[in-house]
C-alpha atoms as a PDB file:
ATOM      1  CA  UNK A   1      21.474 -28.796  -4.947  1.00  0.00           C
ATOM      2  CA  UNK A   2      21.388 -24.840  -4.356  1.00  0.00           C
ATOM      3  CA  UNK A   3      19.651 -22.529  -5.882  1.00  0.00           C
ATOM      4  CA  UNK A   4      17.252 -22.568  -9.150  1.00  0.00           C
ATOM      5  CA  UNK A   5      18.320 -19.721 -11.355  1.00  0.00           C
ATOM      6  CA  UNK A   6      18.613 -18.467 -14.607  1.00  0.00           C
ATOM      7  CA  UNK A   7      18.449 -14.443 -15.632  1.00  0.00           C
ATOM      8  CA  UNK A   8      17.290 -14.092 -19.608  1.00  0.00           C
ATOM      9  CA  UNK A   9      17.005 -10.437 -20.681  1.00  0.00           C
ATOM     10  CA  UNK A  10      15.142  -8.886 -23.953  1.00  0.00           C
ATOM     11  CA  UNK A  11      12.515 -10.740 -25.416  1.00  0.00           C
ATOM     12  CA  UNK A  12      12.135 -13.018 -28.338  1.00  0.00           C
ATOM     13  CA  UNK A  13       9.123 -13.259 -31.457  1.00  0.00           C
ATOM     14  CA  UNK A  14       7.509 -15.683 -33.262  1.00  0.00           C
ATOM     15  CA  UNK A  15       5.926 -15.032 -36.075  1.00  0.00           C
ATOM     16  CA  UNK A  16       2.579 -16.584 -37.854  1.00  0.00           C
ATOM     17  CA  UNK A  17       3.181 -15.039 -42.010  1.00  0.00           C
ATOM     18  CA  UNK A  18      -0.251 -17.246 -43.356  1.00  0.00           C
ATOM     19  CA  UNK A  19      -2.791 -15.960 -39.869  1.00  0.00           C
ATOM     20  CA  UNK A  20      -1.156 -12.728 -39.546  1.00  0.00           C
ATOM     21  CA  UNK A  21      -0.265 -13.368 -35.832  1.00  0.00           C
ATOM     22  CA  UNK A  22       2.554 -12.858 -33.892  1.00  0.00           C
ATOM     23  CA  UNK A  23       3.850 -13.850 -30.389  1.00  0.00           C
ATOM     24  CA  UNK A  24       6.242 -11.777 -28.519  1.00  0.00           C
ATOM     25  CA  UNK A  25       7.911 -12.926 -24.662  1.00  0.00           C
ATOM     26  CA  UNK A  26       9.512 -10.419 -22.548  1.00  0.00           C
ATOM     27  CA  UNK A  27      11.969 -12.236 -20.490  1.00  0.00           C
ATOM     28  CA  UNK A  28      12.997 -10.558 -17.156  1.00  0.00           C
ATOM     29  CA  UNK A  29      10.164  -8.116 -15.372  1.00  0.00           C
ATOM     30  CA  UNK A  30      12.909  -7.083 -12.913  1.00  0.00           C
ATOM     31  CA  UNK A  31      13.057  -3.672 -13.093  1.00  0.00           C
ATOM     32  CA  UNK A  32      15.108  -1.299 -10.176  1.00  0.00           C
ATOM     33  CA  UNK A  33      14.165   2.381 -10.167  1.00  0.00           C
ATOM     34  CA  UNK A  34      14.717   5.369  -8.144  1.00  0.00           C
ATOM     35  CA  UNK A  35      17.352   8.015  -7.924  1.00  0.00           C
ATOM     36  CA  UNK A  36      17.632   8.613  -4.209  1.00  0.00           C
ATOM     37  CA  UNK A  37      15.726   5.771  -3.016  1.00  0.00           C
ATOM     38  CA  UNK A  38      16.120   2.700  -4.699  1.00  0.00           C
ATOM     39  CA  UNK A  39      12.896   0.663  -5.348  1.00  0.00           C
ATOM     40  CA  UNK A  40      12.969  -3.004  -6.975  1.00  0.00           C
ATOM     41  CA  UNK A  41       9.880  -4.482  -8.749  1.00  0.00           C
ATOM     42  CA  UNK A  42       9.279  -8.147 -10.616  1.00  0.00           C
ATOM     43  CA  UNK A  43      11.584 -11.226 -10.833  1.00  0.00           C
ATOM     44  CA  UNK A  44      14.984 -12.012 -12.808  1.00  0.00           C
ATOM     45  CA  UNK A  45      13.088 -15.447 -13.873  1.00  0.00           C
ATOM     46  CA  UNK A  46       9.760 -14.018 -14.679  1.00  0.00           C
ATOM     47  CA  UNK A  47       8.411 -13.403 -18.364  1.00  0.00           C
ATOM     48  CA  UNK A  48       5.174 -11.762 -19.417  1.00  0.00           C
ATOM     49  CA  UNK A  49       3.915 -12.014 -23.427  1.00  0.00           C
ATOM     50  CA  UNK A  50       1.179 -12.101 -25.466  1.00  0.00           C
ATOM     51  CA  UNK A  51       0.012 -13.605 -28.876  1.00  0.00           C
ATOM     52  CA  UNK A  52      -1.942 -11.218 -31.380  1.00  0.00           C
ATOM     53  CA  UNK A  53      -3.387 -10.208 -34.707  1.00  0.00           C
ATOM     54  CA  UNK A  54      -0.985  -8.126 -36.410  1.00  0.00           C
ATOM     55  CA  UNK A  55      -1.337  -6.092 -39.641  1.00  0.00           C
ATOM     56  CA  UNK A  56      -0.428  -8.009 -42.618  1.00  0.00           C
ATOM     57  CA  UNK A  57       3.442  -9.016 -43.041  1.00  0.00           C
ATOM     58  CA  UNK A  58       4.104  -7.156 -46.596  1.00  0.00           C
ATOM     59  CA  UNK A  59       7.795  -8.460 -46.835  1.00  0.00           C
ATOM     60  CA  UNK A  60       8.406 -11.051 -44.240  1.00  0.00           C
ATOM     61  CA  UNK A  61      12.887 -10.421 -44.518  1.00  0.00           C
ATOM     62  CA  UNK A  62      12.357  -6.860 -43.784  1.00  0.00           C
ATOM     63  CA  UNK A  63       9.914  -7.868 -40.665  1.00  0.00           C
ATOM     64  CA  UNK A  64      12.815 -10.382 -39.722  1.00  0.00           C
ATOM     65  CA  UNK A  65      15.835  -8.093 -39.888  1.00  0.00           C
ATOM     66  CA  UNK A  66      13.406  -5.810 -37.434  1.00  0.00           C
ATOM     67  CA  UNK A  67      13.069  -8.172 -34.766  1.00  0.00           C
ATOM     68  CA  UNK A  68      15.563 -11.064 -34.904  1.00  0.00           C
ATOM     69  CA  UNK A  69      19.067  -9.449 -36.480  1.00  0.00           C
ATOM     70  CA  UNK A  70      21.278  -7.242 -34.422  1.00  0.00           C
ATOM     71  CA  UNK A  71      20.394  -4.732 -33.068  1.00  0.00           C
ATOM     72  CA  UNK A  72      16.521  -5.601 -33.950  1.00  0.00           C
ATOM     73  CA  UNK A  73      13.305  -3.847 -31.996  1.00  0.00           C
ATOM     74  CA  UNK A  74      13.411  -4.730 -28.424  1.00  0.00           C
ATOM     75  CA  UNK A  75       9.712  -4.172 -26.353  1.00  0.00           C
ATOM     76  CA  UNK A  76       9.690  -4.045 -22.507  1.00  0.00           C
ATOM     77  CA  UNK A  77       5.945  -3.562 -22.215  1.00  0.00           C
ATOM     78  CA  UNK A  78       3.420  -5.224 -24.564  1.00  0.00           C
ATOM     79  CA  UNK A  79       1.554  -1.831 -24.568  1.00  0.00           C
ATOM     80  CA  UNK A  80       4.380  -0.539 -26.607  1.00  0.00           C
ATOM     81  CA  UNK A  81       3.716  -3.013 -29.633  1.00  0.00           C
ATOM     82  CA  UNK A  82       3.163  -1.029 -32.825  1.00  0.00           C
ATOM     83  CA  UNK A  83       1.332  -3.595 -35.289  1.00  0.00           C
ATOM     84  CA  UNK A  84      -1.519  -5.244 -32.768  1.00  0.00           C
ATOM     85  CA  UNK A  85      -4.752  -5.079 -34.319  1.00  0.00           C
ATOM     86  CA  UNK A  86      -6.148  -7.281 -31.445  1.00  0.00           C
ATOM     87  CA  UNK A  87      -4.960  -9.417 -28.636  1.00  0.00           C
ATOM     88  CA  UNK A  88      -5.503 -12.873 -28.424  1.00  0.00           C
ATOM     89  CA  UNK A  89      -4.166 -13.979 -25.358  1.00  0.00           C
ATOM     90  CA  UNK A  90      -1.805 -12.991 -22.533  1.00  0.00           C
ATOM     91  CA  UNK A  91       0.837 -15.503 -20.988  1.00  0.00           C
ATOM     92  CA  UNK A  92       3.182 -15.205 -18.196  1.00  0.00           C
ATOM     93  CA  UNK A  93       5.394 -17.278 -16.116  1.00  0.00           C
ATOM     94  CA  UNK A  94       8.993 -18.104 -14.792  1.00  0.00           C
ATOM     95  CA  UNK A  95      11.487 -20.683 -16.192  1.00  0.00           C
ATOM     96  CA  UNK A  96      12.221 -21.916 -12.427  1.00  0.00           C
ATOM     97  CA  UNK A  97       8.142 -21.915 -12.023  1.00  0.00           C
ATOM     98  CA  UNK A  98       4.808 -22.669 -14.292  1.00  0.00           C
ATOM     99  CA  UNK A  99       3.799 -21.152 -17.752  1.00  0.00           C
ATOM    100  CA  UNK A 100       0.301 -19.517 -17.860  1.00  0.00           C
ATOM    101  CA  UNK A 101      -1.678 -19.124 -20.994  1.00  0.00           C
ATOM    102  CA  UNK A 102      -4.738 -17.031 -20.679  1.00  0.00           C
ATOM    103  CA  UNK A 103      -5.424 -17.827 -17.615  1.00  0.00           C
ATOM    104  CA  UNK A 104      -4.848 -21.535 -17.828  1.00  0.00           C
ATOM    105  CA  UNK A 105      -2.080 -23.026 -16.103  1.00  0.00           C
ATOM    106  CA  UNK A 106      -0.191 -25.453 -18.745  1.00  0.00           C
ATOM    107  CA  UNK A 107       2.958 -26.571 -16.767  1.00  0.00           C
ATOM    108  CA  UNK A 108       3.849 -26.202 -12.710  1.00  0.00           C
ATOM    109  CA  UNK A 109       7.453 -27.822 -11.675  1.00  0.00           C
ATOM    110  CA  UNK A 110       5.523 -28.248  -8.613  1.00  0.00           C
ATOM    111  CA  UNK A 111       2.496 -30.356 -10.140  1.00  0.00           C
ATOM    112  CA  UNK A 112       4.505 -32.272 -13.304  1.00  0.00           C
ATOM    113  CA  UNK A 113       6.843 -34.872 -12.964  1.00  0.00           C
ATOM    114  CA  UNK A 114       9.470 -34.984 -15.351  1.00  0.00           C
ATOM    115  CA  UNK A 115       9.716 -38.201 -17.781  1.00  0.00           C
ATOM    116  CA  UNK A 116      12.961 -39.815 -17.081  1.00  0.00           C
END
């Protein structure tokens, strides 16, 4: 009953140390601009990500205390990532909604029933 919601800010990495890959999800694509005119863009439930080729992870606890410790490296647009060497994929998608993997739709609320 009510209303589906959930609001998830930053993003969040994973991390592939034998293929040199990496994932990264950006959680909220909300963003509300303007100084005298306020303009509002994207959705509190959205996420947008991707999963690349990175350079090769030297010294995999230094890499982790730079994205998963306090205070760690927070992205807001994937074409701010500093160690791509090629994209693999895009994904995108809202909790309340579907998850889309390059294109190919892999789960719809609307579509799948749940297992009970």
């Amino acid at each position: 009953m009510g209303d589906r919601t959930i609001e998830a800010t930053g993003n969040v990495w994973f991390e592939d140390l034998t293929n040199n890959r990496k994932a990264v999800v950006i959680f909220s694509t909300y963003k509300k601009d303007g100084w005298w005119k306020k303009t509002e863009s994207g959705k509190r439930d959205e996420f947008i990500g991707c999963i690349y080729e990175c350079q090769p992870i030297g010294n995999p606890e230094a890499s982790a205390k730079l994205l998963y410790y306090k205070g760690g490296e927070e992205i807001r647009e994937i074409s701010k990532i500093k160690d791509m060497v090629k994209p693999i994929c895009d994904l995108s998608g809202s909790w309340l909604r579907n998850l889309v993997i390059d294109g190919v739709k892999y789960w719809d609320i609307d579509e799948d029933s749940p297992f009970r």
